[in-house]
C-alpha atoms as a PDB file:
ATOM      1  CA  UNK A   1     -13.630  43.019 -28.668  1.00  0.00           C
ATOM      2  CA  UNK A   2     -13.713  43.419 -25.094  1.00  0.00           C
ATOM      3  CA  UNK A   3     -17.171  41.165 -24.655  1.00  0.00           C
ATOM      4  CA  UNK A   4     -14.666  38.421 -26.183  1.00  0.00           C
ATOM      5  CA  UNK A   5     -11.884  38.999 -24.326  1.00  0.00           C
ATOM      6  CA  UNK A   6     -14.213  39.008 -20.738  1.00  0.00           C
ATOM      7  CA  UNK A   7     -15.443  35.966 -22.171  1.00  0.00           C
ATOM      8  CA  UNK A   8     -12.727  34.229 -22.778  1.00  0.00           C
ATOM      9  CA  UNK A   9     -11.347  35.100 -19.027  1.00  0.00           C
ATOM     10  CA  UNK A  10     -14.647  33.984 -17.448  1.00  0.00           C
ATOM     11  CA  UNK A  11     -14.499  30.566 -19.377  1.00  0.00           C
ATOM     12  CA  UNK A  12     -10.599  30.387 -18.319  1.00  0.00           C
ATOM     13  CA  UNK A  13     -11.517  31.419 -14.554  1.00  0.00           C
ATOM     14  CA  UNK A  14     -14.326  29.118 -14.233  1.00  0.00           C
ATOM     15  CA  UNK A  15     -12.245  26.035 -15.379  1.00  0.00           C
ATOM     16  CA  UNK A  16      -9.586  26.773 -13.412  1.00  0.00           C
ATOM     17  CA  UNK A  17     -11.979  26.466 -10.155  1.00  0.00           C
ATOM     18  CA  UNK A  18     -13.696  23.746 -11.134  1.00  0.00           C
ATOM     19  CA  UNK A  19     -10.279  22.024 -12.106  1.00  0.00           C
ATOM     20  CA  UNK A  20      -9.553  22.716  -8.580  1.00  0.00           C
ATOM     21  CA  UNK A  21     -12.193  21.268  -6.931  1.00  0.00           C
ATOM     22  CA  UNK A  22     -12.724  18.807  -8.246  1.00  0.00           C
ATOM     23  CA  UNK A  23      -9.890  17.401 -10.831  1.00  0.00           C
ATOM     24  CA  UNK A  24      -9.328  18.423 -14.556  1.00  0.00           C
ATOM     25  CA  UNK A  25     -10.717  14.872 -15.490  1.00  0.00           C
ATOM     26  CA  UNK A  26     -14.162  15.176 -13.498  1.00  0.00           C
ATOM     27  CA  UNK A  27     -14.982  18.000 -15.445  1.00  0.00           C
ATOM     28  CA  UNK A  28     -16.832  18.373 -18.956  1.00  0.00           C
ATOM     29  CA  UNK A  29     -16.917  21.154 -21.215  1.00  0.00           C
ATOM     30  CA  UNK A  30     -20.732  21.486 -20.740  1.00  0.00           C
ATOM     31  CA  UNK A  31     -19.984  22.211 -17.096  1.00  0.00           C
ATOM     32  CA  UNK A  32     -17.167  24.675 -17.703  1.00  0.00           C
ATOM     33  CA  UNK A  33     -19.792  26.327 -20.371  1.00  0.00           C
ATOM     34  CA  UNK A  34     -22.415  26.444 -17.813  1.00  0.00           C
ATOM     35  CA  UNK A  35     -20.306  28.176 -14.880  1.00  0.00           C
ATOM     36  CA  UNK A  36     -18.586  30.363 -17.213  1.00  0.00           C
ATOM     37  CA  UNK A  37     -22.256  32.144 -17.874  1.00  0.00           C
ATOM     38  CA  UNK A  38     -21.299  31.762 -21.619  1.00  0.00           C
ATOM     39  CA  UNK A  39     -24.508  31.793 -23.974  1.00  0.00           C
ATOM     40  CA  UNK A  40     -22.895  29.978 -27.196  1.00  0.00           C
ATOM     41  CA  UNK A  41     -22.601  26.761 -26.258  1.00  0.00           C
ATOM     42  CA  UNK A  42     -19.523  26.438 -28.383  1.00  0.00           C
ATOM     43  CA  UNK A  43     -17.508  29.556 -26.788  1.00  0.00           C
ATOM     44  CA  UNK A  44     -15.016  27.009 -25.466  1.00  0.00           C
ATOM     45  CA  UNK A  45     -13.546  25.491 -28.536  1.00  0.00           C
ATOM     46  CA  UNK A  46     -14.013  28.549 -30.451  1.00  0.00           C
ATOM     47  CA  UNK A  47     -11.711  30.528 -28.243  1.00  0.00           C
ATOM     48  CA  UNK A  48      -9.522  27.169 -27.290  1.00  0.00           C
ATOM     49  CA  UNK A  49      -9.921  24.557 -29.894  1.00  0.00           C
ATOM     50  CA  UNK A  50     -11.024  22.592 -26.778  1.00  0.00           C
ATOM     51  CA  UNK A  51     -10.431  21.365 -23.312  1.00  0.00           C
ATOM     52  CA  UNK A  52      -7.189  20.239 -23.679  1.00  0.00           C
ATOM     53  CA  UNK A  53      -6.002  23.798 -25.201  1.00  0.00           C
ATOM     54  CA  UNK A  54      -7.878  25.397 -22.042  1.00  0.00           C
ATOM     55  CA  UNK A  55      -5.958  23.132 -20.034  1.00  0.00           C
ATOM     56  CA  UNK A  56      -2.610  24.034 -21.763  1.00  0.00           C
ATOM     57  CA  UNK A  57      -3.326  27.447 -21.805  1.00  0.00           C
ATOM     58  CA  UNK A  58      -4.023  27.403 -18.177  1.00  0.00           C
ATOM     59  CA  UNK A  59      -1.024  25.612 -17.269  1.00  0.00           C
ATOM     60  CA  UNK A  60       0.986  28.310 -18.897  1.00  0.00           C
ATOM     61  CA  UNK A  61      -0.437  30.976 -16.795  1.00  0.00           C
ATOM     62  CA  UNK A  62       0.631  29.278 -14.232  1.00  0.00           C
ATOM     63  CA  UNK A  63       4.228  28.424 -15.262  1.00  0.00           C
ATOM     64  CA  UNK A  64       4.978  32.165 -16.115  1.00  0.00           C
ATOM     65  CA  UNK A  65       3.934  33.638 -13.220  1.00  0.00           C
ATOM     66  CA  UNK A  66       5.134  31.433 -10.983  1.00  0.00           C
ATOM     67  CA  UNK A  67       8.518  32.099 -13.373  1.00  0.00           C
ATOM     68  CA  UNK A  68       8.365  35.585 -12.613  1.00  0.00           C
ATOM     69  CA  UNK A  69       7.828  35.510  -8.899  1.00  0.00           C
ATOM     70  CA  UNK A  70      11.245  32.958  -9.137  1.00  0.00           C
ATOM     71  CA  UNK A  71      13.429  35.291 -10.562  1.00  0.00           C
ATOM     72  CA  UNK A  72      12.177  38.062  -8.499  1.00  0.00           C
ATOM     73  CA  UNK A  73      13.417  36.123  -5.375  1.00  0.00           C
ATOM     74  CA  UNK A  74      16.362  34.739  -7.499  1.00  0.00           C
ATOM     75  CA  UNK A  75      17.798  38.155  -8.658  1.00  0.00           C
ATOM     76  CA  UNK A  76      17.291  39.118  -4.468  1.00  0.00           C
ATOM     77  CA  UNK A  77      19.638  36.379  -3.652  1.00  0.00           C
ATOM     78  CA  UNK A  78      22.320  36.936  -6.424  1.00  0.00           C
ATOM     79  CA  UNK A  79      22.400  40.426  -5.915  1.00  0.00           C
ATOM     80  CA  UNK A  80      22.969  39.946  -2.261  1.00  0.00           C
ATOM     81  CA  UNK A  81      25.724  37.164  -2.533  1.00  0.00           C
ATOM     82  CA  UNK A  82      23.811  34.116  -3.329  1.00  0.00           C
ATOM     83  CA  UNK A  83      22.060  32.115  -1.176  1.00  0.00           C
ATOM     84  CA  UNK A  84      23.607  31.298   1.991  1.00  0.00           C
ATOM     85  CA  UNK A  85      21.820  28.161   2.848  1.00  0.00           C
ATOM     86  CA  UNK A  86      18.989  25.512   1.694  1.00  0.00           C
ATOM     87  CA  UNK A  87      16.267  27.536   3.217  1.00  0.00           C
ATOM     88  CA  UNK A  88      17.066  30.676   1.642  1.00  0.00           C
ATOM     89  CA  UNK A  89      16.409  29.015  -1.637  1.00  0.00           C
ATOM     90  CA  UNK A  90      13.073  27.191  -0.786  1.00  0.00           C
ATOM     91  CA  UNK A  91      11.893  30.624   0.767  1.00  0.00           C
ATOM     92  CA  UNK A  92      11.896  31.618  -2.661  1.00  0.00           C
ATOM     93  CA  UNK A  93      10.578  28.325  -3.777  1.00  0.00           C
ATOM     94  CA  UNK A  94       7.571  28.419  -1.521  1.00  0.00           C
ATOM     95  CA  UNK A  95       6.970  32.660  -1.335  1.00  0.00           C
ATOM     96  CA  UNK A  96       8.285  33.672  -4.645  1.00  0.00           C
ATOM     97  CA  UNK A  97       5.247  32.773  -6.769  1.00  0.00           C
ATOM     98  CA  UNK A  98       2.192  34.272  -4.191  1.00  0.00           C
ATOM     99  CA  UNK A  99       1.640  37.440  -5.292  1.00  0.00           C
ATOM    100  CA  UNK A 100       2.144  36.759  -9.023  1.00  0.00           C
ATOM    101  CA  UNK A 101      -0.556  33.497  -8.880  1.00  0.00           C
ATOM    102  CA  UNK A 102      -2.571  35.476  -6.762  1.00  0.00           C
ATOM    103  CA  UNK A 103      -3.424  38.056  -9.599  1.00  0.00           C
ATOM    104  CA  UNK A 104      -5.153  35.150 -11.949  1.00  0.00           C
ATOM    105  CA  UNK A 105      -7.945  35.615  -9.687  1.00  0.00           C
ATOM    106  CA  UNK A 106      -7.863  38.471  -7.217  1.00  0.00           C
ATOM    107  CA  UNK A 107     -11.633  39.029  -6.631  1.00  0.00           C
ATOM    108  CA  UNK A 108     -12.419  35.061  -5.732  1.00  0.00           C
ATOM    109  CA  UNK A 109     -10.811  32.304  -4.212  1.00  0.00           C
ATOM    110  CA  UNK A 110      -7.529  31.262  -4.836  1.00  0.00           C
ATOM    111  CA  UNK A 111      -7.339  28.385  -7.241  1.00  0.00           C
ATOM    112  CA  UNK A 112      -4.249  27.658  -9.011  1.00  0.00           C
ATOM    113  CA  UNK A 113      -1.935  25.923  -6.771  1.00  0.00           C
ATOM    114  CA  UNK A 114      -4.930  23.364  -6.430  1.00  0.00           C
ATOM    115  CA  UNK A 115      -5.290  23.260 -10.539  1.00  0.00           C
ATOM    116  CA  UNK A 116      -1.573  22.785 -10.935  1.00  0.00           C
ATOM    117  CA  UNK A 117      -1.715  19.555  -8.486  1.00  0.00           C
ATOM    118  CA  UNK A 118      -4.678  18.043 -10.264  1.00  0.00           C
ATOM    119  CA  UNK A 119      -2.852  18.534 -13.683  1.00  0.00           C
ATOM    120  CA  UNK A 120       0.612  17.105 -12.035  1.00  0.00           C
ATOM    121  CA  UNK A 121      -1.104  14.247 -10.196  1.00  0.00           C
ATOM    122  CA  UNK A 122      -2.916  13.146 -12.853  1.00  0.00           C
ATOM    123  CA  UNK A 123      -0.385  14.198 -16.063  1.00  0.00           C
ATOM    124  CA  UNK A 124       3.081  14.340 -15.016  1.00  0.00           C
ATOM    125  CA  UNK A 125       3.718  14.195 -18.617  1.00  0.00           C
ATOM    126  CA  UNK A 126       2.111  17.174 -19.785  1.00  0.00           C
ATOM    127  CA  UNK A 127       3.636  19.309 -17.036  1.00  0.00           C
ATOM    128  CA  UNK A 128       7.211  18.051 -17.273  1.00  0.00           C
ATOM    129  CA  UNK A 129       6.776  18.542 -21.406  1.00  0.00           C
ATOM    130  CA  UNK A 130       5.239  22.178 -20.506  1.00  0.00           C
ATOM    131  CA  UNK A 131       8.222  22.617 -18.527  1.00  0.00           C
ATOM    132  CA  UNK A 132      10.653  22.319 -21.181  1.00  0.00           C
ATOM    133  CA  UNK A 133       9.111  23.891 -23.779  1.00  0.00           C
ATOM    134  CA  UNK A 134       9.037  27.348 -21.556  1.00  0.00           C
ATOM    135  CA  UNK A 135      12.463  26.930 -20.943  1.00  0.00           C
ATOM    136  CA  UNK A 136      11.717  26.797 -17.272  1.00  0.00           C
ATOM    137  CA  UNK A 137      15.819  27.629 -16.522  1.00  0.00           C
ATOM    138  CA  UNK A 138      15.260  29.255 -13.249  1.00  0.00           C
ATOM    139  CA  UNK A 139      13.190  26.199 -11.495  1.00  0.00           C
ATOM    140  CA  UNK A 140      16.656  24.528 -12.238  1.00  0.00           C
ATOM    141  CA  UNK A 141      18.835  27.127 -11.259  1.00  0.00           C
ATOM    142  CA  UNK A 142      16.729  27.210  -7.978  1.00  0.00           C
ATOM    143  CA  UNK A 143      17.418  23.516  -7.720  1.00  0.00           C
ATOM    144  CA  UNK A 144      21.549  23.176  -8.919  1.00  0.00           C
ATOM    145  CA  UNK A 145      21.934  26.057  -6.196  1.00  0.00           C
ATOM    146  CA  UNK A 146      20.390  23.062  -3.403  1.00  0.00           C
ATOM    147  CA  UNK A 147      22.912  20.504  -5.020  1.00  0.00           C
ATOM    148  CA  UNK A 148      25.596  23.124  -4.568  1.00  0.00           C
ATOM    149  CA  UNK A 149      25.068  24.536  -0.698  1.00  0.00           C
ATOM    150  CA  UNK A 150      24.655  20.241  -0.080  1.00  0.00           C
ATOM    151  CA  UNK A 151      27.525  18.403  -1.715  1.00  0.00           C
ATOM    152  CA  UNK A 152      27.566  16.018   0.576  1.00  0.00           C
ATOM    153  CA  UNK A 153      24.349  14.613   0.413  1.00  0.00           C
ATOM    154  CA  UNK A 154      25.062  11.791  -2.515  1.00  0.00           C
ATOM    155  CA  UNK A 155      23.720  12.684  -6.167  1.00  0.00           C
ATOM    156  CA  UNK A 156      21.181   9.993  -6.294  1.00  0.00           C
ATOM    157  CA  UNK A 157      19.780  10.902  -2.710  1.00  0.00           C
ATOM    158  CA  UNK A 158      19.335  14.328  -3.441  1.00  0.00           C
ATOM    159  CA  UNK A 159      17.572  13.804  -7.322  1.00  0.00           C
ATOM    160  CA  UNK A 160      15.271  11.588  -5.221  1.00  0.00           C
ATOM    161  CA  UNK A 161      14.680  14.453  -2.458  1.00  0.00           C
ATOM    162  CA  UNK A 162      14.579  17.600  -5.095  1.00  0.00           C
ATOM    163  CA  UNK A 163      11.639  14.962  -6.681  1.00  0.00           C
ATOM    164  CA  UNK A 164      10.274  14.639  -3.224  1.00  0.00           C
ATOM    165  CA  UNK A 165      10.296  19.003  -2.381  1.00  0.00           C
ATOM    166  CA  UNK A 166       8.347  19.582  -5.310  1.00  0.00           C
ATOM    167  CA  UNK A 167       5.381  16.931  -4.892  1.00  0.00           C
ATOM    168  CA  UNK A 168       5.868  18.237  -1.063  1.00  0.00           C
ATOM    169  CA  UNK A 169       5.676  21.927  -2.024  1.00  0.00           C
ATOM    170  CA  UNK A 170       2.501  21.690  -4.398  1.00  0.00           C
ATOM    171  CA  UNK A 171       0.404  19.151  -1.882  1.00  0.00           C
ATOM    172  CA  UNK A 172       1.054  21.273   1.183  1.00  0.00           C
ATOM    173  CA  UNK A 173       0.483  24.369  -1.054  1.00  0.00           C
ATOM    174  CA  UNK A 174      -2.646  22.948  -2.485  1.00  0.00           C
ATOM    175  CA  UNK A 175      -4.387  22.316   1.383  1.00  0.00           C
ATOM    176  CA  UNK A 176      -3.663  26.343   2.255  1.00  0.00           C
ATOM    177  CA  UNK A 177      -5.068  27.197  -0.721  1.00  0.00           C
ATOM    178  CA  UNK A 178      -8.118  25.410   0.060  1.00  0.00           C
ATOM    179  CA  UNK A 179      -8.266  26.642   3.421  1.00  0.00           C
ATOM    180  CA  UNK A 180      -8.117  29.963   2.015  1.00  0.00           C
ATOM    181  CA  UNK A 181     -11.024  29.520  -0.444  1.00  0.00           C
ATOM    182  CA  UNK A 182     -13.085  28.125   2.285  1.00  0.00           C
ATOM    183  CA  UNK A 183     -12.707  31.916   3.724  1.00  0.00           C
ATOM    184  CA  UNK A 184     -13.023  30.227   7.736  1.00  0.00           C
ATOM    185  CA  UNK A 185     -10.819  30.729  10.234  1.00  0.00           C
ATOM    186  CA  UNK A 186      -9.074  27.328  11.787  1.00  0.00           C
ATOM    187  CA  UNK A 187      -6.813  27.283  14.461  1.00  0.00           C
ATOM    188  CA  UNK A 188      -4.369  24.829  13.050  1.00  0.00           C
ATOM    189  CA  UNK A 189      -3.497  27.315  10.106  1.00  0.00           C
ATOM    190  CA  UNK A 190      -3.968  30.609  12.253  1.00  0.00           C
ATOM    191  CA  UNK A 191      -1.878  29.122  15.099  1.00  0.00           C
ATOM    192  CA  UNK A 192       1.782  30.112  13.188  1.00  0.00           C
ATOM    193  CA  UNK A 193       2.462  31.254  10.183  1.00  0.00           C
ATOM    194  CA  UNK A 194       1.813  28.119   7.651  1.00  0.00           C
ATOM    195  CA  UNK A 195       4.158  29.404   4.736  1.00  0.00           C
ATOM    196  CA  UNK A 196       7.199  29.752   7.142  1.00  0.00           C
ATOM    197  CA  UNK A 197       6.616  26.495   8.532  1.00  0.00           C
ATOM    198  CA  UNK A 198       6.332  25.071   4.870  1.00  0.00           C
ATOM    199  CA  UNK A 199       9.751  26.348   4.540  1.00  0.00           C
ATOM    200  CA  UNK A 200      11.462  24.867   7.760  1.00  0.00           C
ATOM    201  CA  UNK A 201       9.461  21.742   6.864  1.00  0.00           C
ATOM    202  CA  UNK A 202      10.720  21.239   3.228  1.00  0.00           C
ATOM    203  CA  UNK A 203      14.749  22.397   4.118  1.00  0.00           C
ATOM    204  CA  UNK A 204      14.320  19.245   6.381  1.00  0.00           C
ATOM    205  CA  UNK A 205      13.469  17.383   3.761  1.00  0.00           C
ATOM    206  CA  UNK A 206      16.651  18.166   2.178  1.00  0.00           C
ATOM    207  CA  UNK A 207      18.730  17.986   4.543  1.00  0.00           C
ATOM    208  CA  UNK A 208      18.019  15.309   6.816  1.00  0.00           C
ATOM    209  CA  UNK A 209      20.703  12.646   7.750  1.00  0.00           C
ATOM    210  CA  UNK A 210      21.433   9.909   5.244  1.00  0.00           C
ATOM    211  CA  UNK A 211      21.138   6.572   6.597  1.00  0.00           C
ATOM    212  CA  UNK A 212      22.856   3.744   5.135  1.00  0.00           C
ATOM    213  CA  UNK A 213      19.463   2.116   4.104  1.00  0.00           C
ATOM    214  CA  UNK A 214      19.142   4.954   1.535  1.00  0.00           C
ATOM    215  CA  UNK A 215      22.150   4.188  -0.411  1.00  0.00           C
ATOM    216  CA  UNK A 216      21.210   0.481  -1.422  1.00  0.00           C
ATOM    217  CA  UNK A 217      19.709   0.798  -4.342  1.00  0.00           C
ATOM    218  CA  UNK A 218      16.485  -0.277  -5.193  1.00  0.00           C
ATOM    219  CA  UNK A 219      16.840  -2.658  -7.608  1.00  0.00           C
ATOM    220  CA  UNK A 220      19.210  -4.924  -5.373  1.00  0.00           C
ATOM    221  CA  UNK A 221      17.997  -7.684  -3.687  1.00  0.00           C
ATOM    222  CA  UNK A 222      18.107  -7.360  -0.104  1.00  0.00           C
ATOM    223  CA  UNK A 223      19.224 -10.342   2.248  1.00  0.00           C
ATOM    224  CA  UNK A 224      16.479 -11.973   4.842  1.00  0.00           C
ATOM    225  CA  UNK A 225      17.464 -13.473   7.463  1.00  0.00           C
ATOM    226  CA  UNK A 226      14.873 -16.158   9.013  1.00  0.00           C
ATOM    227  CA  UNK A 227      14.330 -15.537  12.490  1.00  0.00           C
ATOM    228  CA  UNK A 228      16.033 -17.650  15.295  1.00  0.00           C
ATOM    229  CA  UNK A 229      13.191 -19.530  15.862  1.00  0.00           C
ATOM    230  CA  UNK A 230      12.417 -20.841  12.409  1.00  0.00           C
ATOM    231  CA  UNK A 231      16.670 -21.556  11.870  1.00  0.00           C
ATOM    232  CA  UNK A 232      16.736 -24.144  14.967  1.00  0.00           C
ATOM    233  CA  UNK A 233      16.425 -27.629  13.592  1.00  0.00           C
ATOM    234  CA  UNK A 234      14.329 -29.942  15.410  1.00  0.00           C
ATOM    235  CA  UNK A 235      15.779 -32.482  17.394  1.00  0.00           C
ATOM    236  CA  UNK A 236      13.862 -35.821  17.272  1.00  0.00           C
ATOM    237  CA  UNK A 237      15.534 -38.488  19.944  1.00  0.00           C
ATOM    238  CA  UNK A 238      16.059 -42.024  18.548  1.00  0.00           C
ATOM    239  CA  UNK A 239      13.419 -43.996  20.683  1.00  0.00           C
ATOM    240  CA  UNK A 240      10.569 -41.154  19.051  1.00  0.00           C
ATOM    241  CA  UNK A 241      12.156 -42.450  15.122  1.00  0.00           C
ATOM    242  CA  UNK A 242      12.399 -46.070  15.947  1.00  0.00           C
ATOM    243  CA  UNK A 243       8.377 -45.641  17.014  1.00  0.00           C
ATOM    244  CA  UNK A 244       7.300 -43.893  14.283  1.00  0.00           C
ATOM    245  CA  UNK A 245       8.949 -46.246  11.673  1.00  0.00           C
ATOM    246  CA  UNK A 246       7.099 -48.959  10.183  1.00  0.00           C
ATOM    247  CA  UNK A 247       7.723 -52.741  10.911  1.00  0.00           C
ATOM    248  CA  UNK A 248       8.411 -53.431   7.210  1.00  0.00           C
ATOM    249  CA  UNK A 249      10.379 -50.382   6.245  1.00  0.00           C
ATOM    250  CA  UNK A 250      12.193 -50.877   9.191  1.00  0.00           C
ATOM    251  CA  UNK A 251      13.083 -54.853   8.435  1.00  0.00           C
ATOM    252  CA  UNK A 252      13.929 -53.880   4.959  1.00  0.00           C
ATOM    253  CA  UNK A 253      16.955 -51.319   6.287  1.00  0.00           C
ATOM    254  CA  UNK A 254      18.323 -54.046   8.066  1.00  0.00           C
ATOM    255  CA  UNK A 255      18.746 -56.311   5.225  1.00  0.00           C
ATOM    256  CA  UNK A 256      20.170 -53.622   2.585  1.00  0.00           C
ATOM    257  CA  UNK A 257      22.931 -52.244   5.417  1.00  0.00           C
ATOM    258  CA  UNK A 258      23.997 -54.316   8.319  1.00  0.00           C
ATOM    259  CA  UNK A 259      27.018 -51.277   8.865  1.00  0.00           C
ATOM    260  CA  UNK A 260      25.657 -47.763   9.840  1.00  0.00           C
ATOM    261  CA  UNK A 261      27.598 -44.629   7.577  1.00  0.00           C
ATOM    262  CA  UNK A 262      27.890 -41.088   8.607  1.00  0.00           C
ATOM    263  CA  UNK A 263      24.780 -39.459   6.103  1.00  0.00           C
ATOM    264  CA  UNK A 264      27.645 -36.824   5.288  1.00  0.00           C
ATOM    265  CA  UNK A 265      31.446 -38.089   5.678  1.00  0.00           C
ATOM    266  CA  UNK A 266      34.433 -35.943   5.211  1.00  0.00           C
ATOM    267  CA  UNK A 267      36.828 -36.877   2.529  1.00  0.00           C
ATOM    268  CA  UNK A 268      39.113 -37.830   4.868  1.00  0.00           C
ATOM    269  CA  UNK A 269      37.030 -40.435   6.723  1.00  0.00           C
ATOM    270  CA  UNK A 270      34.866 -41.465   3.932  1.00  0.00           C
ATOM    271  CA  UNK A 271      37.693 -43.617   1.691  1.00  0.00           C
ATOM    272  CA  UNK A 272      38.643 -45.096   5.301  1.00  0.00           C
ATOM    273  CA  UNK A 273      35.039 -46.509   5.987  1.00  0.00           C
ATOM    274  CA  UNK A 274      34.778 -48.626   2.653  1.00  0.00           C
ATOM    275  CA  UNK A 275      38.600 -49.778   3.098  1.00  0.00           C
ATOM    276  CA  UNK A 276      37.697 -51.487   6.048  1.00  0.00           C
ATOM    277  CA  UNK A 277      34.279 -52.577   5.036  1.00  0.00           C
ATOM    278  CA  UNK A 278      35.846 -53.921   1.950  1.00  0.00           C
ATOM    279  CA  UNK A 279      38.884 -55.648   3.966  1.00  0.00           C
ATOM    280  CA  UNK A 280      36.595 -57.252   6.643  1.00  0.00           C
ATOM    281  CA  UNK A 281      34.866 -59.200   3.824  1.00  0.00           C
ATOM    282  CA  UNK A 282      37.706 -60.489   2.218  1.00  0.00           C
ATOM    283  CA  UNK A 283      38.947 -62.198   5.911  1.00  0.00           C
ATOM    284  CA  UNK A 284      38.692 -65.786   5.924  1.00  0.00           C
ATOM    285  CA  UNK A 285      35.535 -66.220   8.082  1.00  0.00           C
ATOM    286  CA  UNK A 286      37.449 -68.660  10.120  1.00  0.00           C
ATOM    287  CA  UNK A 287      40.069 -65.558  11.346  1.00  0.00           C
ATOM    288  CA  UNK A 288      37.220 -63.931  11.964  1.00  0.00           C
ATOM    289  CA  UNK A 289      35.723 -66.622  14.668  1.00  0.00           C
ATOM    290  CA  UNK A 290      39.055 -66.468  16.153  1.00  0.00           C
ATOM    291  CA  UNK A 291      39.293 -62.479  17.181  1.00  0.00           C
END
């Protein structure tokens, strides 16, 4: 019994790396075998049906831990008041879940945070359907407590940004983890503390200004206006349209209109141009020599 139980971890801890380093779809059960050190060749799908059970199963060990370390930090807050501001809430967000996610492999490299963003990035689906079937009520208390310390901030700006904090969270998450497994020191993660700044980082996410751009929707068509340049019409002088007219287009205009017209008359003056082109051809043409 405990041979298949130590089997079933190793197969379940060597996924979950290889899932993080390289993507649950770049990885075949073969390979997953193979790392695991398992000698039946068919441990996988005897213990999970197959890699899409491993990868459920895996997802739920991450869910309920991370879960736990949530209402750890929640209950904190409550019992002290509530939260008091944005930040107080994402410090949970972002340090709640460590230690918890930390014991699904506490003798290697971290690896979850990474396995969670290749599973999100690749099936939102699966996570968000995850998500609901664990009840996952205090992720959204977490969030409705934002909405509430920010009721300014208009509803469909802030379901955009709450959307925006978690792909933020689990990307920026998923880079310290790596820098973690790679077990090296770097300056740029040594210089402060990279968890704090997470959490100044993602409360100004939330709670930066609104500008009026933000509030058009998207679906609306938005306006353009040509530029100066390309508005100015082109003013041709006469002698350059005389010039560039042809001798027989031009003798033809002069037979079809001896009278020039405005190209666009007002309704006032246009009536008053063909009254007097109509009365000046029913003169006598004698009266006409006279004036």
């Amino acid at each position: 019994m405990e041979e298949s139980v130590e089997t079933r971890d190793r197969i379940k801890a060597a996924a979950r790396k290889l899932f993080a380093e390289r993507g649950v779809e770049a990885v075949t059960v073969r390979e997953i075998i193979a790392a695991a050190g398992a000698k039946n060749g068919g441990s996988l799908n005897y213990y999970f049906r197959s890699k899409e059970g491993l990868i459920q199963e895996l997802l739920s060990d991450v869910f309920r831990l991370s879960g736990e370390g949530w209402l750890d930090g929640l209950a904190a807050l409550e019992k002290s008041g509530g939260p008091k501001s944005v930040r107080d809430v994402i410090a949970v967000l972002v340090n709640g879940p460590t230690p918890y996610i930390r014991d699904l492999s506490p003798d290697s490299e971290p690896t979850a945070t990474r396995f969670l963003a290749s599973v999100l990035f690749t099936r939102r689906r699966e996570v968000r359907d995850m998500m609901e079937r664990m009840n996952y009520s205090v992720f959204r208390r977490l969030l409705g407590y934002i909405q509430q310390l920010r009721p300014d901030i208009p509803a469909p700006v802030m379901q955009q940004r709450l959307i925006f904090l978690a792909w933020y969270l689990v990307s920026a998450q998923s880079a310290h983890e790596a820098y973690l497994a790679q077990r090296r020191k770097s300056d740029i993660w040594a210089g402060a503390n990279p968890l704090e700044n997470l959490v100044d980082t993602a409360t100004g996410l939330i709670e930066a200004p609104v500008a009026e751009a933000s509030l058009v929707p998207a679906n609306e068509p938005r306006t353009r206006t040509a530029p100066a340049s390309s508005r100015k019409k082109k003013v041709v002088p006469a002698e350059t349209k005389t010039a560039r007219t042809k001798p027989r287009a031009r003798a033809a205009a002069r037979k079809r209109s001896p009278t020039l017209q405005s190209p666009d008359p007002t309704p006032e003056t246009a009536p008053q141009t063909a009254n007097t082109a109509s009365l000046r051809r029913s003169e006598p043409s004698g009266r006409r020599r006279q004036e």
